[in-house]
PDB file of N, CA and C in Angstrom:
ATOM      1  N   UNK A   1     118.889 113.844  81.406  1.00  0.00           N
ATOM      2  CA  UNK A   1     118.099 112.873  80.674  1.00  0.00           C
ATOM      3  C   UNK A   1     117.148 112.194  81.653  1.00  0.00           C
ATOM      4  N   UNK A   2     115.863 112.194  80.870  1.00  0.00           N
ATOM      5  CA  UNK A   2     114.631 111.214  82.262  1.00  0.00           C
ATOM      6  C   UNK A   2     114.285 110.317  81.949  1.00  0.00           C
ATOM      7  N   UNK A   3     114.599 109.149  82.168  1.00  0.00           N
ATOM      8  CA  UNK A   3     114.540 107.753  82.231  1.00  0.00           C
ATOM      9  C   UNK A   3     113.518 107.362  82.531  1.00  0.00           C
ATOM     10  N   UNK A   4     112.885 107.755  83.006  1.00  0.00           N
ATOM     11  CA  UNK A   4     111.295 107.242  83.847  1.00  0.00           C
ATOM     12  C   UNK A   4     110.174 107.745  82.468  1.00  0.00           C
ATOM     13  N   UNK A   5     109.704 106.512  82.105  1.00  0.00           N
ATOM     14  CA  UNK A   5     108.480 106.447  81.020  1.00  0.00           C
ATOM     15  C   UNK A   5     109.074 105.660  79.906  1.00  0.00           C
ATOM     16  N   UNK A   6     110.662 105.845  79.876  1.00  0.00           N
ATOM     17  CA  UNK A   6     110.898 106.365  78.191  1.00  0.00           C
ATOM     18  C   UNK A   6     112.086 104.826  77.982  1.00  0.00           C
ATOM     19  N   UNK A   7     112.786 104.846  79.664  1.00  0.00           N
ATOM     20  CA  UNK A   7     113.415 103.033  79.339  1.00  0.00           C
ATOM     21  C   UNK A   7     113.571 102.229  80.565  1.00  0.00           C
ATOM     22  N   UNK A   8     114.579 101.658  80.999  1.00  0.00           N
ATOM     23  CA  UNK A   8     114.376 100.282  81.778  1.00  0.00           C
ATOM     24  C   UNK A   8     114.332 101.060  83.084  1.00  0.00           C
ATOM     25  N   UNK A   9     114.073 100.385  84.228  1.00  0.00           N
ATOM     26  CA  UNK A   9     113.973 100.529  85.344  1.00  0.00           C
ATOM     27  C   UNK A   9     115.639 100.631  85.690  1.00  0.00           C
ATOM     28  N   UNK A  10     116.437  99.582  85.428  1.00  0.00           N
ATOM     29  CA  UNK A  10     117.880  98.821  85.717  1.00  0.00           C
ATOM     30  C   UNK A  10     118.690 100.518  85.294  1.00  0.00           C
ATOM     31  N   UNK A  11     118.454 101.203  84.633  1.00  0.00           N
ATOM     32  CA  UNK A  11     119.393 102.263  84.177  1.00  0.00           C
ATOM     33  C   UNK A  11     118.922 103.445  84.938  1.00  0.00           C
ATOM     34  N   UNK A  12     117.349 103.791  85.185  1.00  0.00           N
ATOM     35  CA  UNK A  12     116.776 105.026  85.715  1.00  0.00           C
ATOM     36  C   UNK A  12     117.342 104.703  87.163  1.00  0.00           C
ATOM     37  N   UNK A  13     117.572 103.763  87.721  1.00  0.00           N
ATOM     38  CA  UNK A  13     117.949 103.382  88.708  1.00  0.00           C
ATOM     39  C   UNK A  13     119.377 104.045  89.075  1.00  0.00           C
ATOM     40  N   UNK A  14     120.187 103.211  88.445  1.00  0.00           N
ATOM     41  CA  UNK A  14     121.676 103.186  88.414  1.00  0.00           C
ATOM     42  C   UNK A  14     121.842 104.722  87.914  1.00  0.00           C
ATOM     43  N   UNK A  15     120.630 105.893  86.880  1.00  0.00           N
ATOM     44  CA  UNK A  15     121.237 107.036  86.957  1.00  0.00           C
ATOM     45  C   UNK A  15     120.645 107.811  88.129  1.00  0.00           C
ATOM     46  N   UNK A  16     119.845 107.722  88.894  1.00  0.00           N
ATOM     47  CA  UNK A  16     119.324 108.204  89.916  1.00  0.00           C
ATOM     48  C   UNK A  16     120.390 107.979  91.564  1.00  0.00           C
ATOM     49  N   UNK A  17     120.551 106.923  91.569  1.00  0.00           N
ATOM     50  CA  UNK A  17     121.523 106.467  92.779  1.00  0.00           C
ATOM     51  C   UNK A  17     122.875 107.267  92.265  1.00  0.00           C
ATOM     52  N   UNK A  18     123.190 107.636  91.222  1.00  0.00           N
ATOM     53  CA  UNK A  18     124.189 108.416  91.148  1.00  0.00           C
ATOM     54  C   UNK A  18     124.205 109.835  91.514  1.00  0.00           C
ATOM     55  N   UNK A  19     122.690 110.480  91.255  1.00  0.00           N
ATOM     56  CA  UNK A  19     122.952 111.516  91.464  1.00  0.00           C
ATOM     57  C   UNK A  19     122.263 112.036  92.639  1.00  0.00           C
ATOM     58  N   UNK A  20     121.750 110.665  93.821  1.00  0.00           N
ATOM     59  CA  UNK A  20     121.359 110.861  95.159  1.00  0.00           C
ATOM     60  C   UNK A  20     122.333 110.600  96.265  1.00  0.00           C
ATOM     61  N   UNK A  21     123.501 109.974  95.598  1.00  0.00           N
ATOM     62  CA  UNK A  21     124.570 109.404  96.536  1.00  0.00           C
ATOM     63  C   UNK A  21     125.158 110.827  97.076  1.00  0.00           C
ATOM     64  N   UNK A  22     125.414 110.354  98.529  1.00  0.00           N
ATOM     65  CA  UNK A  22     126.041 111.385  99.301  1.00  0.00           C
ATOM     66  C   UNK A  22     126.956 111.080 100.354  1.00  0.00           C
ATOM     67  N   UNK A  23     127.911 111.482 100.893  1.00  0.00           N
ATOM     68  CA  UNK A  23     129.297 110.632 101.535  1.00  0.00           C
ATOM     69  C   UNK A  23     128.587 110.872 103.029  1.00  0.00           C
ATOM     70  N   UNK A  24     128.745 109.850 104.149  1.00  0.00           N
ATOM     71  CA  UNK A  24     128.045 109.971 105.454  1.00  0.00           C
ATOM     72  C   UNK A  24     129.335 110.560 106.131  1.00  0.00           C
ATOM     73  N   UNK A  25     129.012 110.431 107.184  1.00  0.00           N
ATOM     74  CA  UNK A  25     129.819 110.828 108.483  1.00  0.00           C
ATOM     75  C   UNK A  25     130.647 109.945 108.569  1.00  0.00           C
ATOM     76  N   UNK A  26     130.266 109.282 108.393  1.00  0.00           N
ATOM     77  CA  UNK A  26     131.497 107.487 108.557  1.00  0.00           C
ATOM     78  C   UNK A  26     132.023 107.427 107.403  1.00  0.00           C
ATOM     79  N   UNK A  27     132.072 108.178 106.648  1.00  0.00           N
ATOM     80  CA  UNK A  27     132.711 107.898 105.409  1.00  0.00           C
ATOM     81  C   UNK A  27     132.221 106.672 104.051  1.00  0.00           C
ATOM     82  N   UNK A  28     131.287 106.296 104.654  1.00  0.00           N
ATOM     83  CA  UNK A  28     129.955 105.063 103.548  1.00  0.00           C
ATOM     84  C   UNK A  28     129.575 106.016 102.542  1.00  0.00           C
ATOM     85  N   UNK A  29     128.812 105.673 101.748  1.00  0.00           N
ATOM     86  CA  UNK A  29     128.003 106.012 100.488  1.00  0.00           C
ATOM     87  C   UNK A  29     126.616 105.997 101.546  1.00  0.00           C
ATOM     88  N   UNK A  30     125.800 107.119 101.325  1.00  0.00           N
ATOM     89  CA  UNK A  30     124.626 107.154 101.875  1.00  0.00           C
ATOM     90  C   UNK A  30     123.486 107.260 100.518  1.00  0.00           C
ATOM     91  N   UNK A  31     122.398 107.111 100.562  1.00  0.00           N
ATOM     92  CA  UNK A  31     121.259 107.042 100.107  1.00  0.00           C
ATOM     93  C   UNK A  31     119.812 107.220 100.626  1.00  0.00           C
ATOM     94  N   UNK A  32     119.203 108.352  99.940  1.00  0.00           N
ATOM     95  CA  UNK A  32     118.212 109.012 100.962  1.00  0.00           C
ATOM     96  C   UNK A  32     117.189 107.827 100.732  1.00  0.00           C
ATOM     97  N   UNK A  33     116.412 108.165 102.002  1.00  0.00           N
ATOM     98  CA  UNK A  33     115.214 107.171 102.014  1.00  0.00           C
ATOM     99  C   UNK A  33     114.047 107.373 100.992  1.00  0.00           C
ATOM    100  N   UNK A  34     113.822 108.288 100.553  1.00  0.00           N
ATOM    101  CA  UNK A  34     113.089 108.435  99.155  1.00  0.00           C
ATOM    102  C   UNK A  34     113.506 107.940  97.749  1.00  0.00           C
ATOM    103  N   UNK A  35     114.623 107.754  97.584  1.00  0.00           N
ATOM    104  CA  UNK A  35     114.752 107.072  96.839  1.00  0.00           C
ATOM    105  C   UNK A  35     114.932 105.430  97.063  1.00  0.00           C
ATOM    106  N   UNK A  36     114.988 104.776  98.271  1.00  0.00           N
ATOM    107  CA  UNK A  36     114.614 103.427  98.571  1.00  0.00           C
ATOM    108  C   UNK A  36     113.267 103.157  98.188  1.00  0.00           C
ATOM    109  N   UNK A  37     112.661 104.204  98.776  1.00  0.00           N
ATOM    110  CA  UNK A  37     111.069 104.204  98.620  1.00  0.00           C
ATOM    111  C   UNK A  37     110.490 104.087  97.011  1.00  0.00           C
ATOM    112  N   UNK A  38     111.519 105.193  96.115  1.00  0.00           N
ATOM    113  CA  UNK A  38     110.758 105.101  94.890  1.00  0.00           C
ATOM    114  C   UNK A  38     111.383 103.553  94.075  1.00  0.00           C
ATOM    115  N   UNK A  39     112.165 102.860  94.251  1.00  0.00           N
ATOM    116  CA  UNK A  39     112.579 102.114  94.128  1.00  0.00           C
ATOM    117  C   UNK A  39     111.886 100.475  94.462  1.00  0.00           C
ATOM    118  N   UNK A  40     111.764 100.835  96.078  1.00  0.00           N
ATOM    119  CA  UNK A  40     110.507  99.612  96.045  1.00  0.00           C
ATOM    120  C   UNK A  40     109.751  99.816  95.503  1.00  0.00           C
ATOM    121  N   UNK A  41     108.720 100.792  95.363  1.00  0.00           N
ATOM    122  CA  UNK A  41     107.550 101.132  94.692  1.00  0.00           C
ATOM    123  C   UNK A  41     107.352 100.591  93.382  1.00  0.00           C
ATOM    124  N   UNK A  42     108.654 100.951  92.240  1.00  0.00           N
ATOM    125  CA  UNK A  42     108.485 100.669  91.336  1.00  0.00           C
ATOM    126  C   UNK A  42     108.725  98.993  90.819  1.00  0.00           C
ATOM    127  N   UNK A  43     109.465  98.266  91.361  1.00  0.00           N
ATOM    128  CA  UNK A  43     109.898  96.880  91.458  1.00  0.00           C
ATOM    129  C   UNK A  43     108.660  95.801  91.189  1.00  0.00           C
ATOM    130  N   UNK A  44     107.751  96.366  91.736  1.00  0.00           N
ATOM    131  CA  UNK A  44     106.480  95.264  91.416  1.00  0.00           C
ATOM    132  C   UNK A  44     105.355  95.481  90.519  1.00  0.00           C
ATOM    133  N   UNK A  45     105.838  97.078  89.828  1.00  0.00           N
ATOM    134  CA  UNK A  45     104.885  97.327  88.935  1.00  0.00           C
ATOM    135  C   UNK A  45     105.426  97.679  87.832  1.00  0.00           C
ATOM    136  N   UNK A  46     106.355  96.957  87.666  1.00  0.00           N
ATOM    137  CA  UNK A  46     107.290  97.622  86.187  1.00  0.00           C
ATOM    138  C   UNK A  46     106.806  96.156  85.000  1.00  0.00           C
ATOM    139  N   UNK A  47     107.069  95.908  83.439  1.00  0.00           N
ATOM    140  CA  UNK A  47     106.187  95.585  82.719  1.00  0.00           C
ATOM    141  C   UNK A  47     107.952  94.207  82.894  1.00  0.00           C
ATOM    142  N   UNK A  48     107.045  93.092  82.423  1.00  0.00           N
ATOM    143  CA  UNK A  48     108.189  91.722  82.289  1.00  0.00           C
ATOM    144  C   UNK A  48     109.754  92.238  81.980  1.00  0.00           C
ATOM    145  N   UNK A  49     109.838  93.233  80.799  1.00  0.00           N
ATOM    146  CA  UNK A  49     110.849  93.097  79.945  1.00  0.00           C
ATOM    147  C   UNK A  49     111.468  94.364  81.027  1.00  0.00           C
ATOM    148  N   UNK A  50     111.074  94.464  82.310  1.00  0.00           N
ATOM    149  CA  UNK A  50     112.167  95.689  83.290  1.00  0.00           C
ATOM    150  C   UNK A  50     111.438  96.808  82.717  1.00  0.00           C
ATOM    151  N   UNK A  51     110.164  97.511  81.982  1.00  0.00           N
ATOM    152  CA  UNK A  51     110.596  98.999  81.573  1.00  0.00           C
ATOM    153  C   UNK A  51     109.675  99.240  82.274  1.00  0.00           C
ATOM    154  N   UNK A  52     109.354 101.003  82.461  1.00  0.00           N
ATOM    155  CA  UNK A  52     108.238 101.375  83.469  1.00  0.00           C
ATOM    156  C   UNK A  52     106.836 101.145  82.513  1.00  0.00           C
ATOM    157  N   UNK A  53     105.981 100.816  82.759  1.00  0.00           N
ATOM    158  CA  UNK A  53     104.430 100.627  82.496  1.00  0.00           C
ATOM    159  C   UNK A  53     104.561 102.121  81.747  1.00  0.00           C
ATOM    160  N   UNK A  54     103.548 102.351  80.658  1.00  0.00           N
ATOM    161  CA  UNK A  54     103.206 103.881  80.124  1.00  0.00           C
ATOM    162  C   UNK A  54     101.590 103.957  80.507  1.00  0.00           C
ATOM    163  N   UNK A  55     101.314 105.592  80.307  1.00  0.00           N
ATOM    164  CA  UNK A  55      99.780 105.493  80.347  1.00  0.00           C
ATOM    165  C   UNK A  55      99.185 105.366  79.559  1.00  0.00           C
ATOM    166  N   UNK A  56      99.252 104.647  78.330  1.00  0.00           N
ATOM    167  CA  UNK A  56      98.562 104.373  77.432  1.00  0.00           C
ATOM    168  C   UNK A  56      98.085 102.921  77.740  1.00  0.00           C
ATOM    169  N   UNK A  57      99.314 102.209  78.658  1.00  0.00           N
ATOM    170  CA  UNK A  57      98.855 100.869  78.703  1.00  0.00           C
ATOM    171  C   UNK A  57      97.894 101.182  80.151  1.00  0.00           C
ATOM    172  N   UNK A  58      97.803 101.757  81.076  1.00  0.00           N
ATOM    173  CA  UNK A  58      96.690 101.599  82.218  1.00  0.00           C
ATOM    174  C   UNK A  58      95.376 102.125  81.795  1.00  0.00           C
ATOM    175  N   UNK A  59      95.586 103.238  80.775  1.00  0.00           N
ATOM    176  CA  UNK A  59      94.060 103.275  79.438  1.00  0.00           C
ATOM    177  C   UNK A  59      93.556 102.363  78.819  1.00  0.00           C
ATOM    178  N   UNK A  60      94.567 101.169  78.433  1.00  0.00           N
ATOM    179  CA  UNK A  60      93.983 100.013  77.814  1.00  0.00           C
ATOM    180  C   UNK A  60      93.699  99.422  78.442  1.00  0.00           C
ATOM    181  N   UNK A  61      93.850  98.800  80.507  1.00  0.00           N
ATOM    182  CA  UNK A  61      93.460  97.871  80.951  1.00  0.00           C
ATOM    183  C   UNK A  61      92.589  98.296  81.253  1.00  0.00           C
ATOM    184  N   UNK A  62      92.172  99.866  81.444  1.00  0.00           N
ATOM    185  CA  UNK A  62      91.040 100.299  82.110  1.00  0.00           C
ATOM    186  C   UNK A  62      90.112 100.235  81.202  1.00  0.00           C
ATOM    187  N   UNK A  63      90.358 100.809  79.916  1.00  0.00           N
ATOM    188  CA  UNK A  63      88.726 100.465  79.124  1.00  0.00           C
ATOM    189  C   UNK A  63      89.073  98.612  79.207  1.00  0.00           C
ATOM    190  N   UNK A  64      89.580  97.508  79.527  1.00  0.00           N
ATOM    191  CA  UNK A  64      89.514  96.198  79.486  1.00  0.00           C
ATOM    192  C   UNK A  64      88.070  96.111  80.376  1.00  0.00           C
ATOM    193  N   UNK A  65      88.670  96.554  81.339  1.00  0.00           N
ATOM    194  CA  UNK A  65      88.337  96.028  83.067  1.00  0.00           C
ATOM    195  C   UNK A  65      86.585  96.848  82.698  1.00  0.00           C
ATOM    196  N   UNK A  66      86.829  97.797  81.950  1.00  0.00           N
ATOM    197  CA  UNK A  66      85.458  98.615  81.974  1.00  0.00           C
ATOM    198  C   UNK A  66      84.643  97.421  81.219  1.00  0.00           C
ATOM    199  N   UNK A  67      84.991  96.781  80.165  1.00  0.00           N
ATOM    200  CA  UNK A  67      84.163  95.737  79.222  1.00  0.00           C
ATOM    201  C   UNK A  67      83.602  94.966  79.737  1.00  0.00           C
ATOM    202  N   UNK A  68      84.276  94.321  80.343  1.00  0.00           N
ATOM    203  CA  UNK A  68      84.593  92.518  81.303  1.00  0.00           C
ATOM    204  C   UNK A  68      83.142  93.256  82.351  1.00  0.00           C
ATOM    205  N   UNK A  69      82.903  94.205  82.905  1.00  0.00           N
ATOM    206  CA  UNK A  69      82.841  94.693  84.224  1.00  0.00           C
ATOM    207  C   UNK A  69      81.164  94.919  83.743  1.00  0.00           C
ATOM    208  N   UNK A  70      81.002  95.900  82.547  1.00  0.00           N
ATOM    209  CA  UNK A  70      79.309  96.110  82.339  1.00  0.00           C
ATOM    210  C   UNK A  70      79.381  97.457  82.933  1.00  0.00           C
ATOM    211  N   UNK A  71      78.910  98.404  82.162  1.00  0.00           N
ATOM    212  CA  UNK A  71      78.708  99.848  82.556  1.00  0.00           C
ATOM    213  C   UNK A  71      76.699  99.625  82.712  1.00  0.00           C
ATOM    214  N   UNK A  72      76.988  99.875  84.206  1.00  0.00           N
ATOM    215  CA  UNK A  72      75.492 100.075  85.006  1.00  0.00           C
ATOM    216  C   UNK A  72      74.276 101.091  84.855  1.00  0.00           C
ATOM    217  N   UNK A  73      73.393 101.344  84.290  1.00  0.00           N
ATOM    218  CA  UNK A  73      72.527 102.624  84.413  1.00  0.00           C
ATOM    219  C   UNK A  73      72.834 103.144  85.491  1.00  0.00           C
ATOM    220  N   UNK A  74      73.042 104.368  85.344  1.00  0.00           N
ATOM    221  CA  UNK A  74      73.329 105.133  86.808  1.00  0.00           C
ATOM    222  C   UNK A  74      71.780 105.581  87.165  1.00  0.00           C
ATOM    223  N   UNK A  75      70.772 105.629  86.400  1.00  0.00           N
ATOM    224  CA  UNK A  75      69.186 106.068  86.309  1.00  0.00           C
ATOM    225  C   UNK A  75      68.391 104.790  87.423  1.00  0.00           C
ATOM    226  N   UNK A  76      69.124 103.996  87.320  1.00  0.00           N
ATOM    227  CA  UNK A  76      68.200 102.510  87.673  1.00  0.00           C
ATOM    228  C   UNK A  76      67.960 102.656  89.117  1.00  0.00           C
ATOM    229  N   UNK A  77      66.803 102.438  89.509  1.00  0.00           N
ATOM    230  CA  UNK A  77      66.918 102.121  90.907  1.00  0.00           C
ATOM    231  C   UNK A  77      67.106 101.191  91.760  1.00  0.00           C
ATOM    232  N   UNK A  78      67.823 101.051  92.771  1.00  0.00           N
ATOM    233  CA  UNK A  78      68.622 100.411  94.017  1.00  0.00           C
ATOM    234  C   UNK A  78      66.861  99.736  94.870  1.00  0.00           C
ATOM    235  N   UNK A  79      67.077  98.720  95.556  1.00  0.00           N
ATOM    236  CA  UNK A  79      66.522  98.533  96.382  1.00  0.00           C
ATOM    237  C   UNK A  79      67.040  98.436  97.537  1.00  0.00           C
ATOM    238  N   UNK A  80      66.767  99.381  98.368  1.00  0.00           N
ATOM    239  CA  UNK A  80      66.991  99.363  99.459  1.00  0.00           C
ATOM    240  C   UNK A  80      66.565  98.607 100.777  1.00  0.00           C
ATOM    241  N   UNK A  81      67.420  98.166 101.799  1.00  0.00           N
ATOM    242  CA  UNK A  81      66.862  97.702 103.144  1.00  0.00           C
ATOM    243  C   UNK A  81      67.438  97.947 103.935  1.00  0.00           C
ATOM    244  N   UNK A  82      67.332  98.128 105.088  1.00  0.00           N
ATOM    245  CA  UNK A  82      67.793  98.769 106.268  1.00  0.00           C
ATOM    246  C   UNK A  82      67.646  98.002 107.365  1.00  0.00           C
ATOM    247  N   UNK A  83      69.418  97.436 107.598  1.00  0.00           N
ATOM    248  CA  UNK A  83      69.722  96.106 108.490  1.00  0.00           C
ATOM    249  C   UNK A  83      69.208  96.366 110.099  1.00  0.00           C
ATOM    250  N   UNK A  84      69.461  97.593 110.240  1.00  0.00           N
ATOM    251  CA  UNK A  84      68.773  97.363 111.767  1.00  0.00           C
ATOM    252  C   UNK A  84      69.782  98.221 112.526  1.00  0.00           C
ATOM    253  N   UNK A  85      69.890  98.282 113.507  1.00  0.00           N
ATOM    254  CA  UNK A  85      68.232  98.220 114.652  1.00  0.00           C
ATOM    255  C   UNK A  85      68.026  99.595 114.305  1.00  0.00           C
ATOM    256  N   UNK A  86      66.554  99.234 114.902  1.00  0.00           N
ATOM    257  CA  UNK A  86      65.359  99.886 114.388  1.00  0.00           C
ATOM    258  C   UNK A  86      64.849 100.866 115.747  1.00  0.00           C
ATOM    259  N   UNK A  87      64.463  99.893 116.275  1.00  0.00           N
ATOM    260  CA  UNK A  87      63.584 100.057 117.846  1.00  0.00           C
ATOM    261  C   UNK A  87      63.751  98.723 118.753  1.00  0.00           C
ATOM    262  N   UNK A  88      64.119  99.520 120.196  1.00  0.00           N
ATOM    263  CA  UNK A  88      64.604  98.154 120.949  1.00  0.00           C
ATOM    264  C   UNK A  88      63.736  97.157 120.828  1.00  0.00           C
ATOM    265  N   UNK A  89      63.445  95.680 121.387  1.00  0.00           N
ATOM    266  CA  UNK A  89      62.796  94.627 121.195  1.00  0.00           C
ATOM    267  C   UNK A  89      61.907  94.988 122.239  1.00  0.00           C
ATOM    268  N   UNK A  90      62.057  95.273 123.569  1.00  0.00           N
ATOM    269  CA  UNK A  90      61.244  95.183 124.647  1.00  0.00           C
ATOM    270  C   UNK A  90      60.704  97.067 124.953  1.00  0.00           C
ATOM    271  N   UNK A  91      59.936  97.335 125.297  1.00  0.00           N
ATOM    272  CA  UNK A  91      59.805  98.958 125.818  1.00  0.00           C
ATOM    273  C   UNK A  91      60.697  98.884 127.198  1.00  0.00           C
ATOM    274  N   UNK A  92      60.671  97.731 128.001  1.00  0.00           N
ATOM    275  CA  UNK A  92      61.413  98.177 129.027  1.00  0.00           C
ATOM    276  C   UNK A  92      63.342  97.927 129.035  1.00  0.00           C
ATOM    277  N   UNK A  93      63.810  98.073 128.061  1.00  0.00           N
ATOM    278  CA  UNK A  93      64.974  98.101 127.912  1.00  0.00           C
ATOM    279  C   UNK A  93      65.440  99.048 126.969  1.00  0.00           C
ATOM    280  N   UNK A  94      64.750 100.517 126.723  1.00  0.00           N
ATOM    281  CA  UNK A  94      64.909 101.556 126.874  1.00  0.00           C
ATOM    282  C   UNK A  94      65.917 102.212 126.947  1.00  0.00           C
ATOM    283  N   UNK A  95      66.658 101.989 127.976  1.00  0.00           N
ATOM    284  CA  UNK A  95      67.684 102.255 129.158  1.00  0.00           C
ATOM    285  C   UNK A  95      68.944 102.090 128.347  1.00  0.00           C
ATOM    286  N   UNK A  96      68.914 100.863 128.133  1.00  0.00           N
ATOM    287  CA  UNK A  96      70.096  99.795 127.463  1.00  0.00           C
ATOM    288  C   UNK A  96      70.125 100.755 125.683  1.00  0.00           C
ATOM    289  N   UNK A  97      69.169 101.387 125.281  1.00  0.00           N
ATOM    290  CA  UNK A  97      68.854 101.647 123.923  1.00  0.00           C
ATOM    291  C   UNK A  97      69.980 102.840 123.477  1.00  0.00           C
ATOM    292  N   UNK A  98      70.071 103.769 125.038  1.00  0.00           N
ATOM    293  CA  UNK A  98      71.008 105.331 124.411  1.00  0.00           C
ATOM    294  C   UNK A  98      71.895 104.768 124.986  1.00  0.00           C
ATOM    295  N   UNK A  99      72.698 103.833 125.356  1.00  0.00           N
ATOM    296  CA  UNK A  99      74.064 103.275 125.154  1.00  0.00           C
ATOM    297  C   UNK A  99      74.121 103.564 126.581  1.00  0.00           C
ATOM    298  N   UNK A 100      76.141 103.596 127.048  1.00  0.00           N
ATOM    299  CA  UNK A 100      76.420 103.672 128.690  1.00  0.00           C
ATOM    300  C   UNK A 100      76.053 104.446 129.588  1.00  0.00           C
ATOM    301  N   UNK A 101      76.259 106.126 128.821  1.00  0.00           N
ATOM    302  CA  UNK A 101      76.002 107.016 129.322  1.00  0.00           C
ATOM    303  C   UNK A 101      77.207 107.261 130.135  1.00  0.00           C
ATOM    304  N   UNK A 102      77.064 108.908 130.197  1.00  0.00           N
ATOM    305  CA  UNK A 102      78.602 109.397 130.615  1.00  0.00           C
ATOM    306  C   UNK A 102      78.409 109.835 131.961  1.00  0.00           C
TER     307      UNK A 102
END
């Protein structure tokens, strides 16, 4: 059964650590580092009520964020300027212009 999309974080959890647990050398309960990893990962992006986020809801913030935001002519033209440098200030510092030199 896959827990991930479909219910809480608190159970995909608790069935995953079950079936990553592995006995160490010392005789502890071990736990691979990928699943620490998917674990933090998910902790700060899961929805109030514990369940995983779906993609229907990052479709809805994204056309949000698209509204709020203004879709730009991609046709329009940019004005450009060009911060510098250009050409040294003095002709006789030249030298200083192609850098240390090797």
């Amino acid at each position: 059964m896959n827990l991930f999309g479909q219910g809480k974080f608190e159970e995909a959890r608790v069935q995953y650590q079950g079936m990553l647990e592995r006995p160490g050398s010392d005789g502890k309960q071990k736990i691979s580092k990928q699943f620490r990893r998917w674990e933090w990962f998910w902790q700060g992006r899961l929805q109030e009520d514990g369940t995983f986020p779906t993609p229907a809801m990052y479709l809805q913030e994204l056309r949000k964020v698209s509204q709020q935001k203004g879709v730009e002519d991609a046709q329009s033209v940019k004005t450009w300027k060009e911060l510098g440098p250009i050409a040294p200030d003095m002709p006789s510092a030249m030298a200083s212009w192609n850098g240390i030199g090797r």
